[in-house]
N, C-alpha and C. Protein backbone atom coordinates (compact mmCIF):
# COMPACT_ATOMS: atom_id res chain seq x y z
N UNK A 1 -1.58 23.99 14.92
CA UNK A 1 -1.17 25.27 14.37
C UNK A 1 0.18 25.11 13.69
N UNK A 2 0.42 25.65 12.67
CA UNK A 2 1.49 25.78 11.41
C UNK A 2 2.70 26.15 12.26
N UNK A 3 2.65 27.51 12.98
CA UNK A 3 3.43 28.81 13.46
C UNK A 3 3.31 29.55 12.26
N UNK A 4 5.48 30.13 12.25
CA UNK A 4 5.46 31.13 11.59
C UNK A 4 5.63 30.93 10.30
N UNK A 5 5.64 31.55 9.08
CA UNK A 5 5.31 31.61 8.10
C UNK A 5 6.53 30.66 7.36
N UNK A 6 7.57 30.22 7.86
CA UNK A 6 8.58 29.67 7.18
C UNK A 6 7.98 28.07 7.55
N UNK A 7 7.99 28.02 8.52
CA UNK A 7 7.61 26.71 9.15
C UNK A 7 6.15 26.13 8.43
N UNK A 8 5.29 27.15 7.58
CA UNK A 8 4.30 26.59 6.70
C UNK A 8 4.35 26.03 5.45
N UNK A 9 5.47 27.05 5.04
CA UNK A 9 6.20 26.82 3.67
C UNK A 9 6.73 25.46 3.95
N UNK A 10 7.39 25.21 4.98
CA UNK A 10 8.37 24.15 5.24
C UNK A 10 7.10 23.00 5.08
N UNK A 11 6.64 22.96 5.21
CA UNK A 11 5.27 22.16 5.55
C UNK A 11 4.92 21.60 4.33
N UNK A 12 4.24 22.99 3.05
CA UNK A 12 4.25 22.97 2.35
C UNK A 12 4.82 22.10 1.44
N UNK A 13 5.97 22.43 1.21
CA UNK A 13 7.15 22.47 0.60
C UNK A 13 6.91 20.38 0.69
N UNK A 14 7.01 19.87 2.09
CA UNK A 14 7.00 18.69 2.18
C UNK A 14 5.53 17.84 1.82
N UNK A 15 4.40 18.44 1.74
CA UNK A 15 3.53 18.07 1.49
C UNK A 15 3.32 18.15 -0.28
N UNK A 16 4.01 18.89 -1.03
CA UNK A 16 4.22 18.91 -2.26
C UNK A 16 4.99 17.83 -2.88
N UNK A 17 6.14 17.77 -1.88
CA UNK A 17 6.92 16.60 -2.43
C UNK A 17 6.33 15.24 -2.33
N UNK A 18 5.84 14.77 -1.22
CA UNK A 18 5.14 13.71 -0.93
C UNK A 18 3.99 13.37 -2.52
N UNK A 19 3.68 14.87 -3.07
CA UNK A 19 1.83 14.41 -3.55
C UNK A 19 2.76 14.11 -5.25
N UNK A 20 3.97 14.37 -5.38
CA UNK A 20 5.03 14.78 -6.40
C UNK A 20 5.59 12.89 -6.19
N UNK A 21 6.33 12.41 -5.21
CA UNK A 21 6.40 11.43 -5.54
C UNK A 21 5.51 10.16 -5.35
N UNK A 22 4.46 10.54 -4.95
CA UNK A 22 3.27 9.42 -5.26
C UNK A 22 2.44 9.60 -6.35
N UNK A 23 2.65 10.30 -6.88
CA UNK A 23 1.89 10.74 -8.35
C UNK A 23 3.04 10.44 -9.38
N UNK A 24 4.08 9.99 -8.95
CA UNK A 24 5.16 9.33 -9.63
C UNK A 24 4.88 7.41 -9.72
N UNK A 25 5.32 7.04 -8.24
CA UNK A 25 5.01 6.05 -8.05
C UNK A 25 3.36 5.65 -9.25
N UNK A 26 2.71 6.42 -8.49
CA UNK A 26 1.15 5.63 -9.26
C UNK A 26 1.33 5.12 -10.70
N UNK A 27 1.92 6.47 -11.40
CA UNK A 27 2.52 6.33 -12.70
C UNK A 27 3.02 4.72 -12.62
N UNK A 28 4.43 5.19 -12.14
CA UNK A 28 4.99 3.52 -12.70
C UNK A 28 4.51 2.63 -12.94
N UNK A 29 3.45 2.42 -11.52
CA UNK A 29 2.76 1.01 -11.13
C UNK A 29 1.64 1.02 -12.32
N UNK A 30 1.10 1.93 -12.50
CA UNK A 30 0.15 1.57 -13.56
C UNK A 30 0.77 1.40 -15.48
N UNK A 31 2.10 1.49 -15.22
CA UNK A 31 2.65 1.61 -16.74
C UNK A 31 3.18 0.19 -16.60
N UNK A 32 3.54 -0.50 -15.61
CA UNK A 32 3.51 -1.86 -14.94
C UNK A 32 2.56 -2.32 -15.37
N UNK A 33 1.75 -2.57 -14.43
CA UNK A 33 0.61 -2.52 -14.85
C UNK A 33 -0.17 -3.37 -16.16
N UNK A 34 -0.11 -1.97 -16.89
CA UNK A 34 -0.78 -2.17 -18.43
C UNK A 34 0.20 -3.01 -18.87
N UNK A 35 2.07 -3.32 -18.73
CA UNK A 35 2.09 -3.97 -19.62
C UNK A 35 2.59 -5.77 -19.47
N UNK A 36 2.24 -6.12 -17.95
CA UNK A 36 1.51 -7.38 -17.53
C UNK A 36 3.13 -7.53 -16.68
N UNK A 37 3.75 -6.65 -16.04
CA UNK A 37 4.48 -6.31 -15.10
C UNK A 37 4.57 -6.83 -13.48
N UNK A 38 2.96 -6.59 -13.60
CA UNK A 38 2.91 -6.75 -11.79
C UNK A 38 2.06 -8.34 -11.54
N UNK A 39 2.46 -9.20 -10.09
CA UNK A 39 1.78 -10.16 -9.66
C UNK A 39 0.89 -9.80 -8.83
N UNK A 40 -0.23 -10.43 -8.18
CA UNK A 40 -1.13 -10.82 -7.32
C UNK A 40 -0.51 -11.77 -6.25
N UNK A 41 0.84 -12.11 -6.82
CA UNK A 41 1.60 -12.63 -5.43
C UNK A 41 2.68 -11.86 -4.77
N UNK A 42 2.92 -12.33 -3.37
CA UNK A 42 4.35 -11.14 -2.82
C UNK A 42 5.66 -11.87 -3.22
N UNK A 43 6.83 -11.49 -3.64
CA UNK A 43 7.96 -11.22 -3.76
C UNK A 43 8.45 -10.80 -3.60
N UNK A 44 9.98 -11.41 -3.45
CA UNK A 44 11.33 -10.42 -2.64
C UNK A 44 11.88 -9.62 -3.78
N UNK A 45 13.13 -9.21 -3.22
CA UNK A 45 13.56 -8.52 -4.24
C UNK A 45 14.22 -9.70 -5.58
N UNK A 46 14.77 -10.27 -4.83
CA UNK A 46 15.56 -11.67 -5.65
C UNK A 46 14.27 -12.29 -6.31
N UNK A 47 12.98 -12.06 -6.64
CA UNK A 47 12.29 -13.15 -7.27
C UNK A 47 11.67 -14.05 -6.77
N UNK A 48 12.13 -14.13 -5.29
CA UNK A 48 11.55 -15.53 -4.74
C UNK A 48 9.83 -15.24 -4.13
N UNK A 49 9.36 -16.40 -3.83
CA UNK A 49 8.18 -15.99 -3.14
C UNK A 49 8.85 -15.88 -1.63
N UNK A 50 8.15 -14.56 -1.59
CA UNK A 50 8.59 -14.11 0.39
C UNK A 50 7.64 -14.75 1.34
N UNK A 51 7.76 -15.88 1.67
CA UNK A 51 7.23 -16.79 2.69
C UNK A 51 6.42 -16.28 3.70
N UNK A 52 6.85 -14.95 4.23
CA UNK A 52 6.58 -14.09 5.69
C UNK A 52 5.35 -13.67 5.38
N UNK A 53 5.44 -12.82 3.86
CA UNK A 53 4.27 -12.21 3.37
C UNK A 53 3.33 -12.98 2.93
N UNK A 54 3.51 -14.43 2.27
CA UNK A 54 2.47 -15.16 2.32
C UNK A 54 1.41 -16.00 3.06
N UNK A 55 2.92 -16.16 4.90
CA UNK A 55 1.87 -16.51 5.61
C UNK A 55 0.97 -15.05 6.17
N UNK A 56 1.02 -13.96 6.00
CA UNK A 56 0.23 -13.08 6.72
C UNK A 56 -1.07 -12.66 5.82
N UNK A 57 -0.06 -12.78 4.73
CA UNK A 57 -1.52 -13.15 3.26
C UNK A 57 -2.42 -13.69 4.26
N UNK A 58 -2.24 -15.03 4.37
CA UNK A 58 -3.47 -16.63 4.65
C UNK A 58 -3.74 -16.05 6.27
N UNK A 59 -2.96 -15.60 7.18
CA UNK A 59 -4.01 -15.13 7.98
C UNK A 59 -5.00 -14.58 7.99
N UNK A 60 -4.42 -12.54 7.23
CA UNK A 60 -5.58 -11.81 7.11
C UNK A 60 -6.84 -12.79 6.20
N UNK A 61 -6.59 -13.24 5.46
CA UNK A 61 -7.56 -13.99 4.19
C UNK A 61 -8.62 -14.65 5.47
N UNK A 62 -7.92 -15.48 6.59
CA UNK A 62 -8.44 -16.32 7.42
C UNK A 62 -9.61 -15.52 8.67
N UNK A 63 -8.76 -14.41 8.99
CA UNK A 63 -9.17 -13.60 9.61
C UNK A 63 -10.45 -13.33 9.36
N UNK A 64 -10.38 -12.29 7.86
CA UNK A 64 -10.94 -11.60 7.47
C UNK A 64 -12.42 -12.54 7.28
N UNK A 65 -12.33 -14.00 6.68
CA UNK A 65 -13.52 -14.92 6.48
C UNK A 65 -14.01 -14.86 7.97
N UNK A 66 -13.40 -15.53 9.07
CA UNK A 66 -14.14 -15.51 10.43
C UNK A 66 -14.85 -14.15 10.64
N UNK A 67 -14.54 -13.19 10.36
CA UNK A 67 -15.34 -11.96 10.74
C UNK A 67 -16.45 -12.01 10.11
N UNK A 68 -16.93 -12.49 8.52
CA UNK A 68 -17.22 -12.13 7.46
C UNK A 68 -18.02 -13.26 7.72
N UNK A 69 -17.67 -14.55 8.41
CA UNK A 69 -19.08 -15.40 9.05
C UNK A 69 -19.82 -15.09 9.98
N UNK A 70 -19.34 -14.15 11.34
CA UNK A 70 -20.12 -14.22 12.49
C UNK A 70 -21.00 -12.94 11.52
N UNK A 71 -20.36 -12.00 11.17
CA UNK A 71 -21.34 -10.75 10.54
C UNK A 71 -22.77 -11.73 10.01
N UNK A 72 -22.38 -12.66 8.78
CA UNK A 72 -23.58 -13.28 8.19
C UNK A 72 -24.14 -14.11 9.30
N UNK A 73 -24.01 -14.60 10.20
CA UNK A 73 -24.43 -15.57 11.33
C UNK A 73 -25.32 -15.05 12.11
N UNK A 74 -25.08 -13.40 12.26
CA UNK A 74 -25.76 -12.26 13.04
C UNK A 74 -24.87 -12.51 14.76
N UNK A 75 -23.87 -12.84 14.72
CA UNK A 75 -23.21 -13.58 16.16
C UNK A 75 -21.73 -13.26 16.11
């Protein structure tokens, strides 16, 4: 339950902003995007490749295949 009528607005109010700056964000990323902006690899802020994020890359990747064999295996 909301309550009283300020506390919905308040609600509101934050659920507007949220749909306001991800409809921002999307923008960027896709104006990125189109004009050959973004990688398929992770990076820090400095440019470098972020090590942390690449080993969790090769887990999930690893993960995700073991699941993706027993499913086809029926096991």
């Amino acid at each position: 339950m909301l309550g009283d009528a300020s506390n919905a607005r308040r609600h509101r109010d934050q659920l507007l902003a949220r749909e306001v700056v991800e409809s921002f964000f999307a923008e960027v990323m896709a104006l990125a995007d189109k004009k050959g902006l973004l990688s398929k690899e992770h990076f820090s802020v400095d440019g470098t490749l972020d090590p942390i994020l690449v080993e969790v890359r090769r887990k999930t990747q690893t993960a995700t295949s073991a699941i993706d064999k027993r499913v086809t295996e029926g096991g």
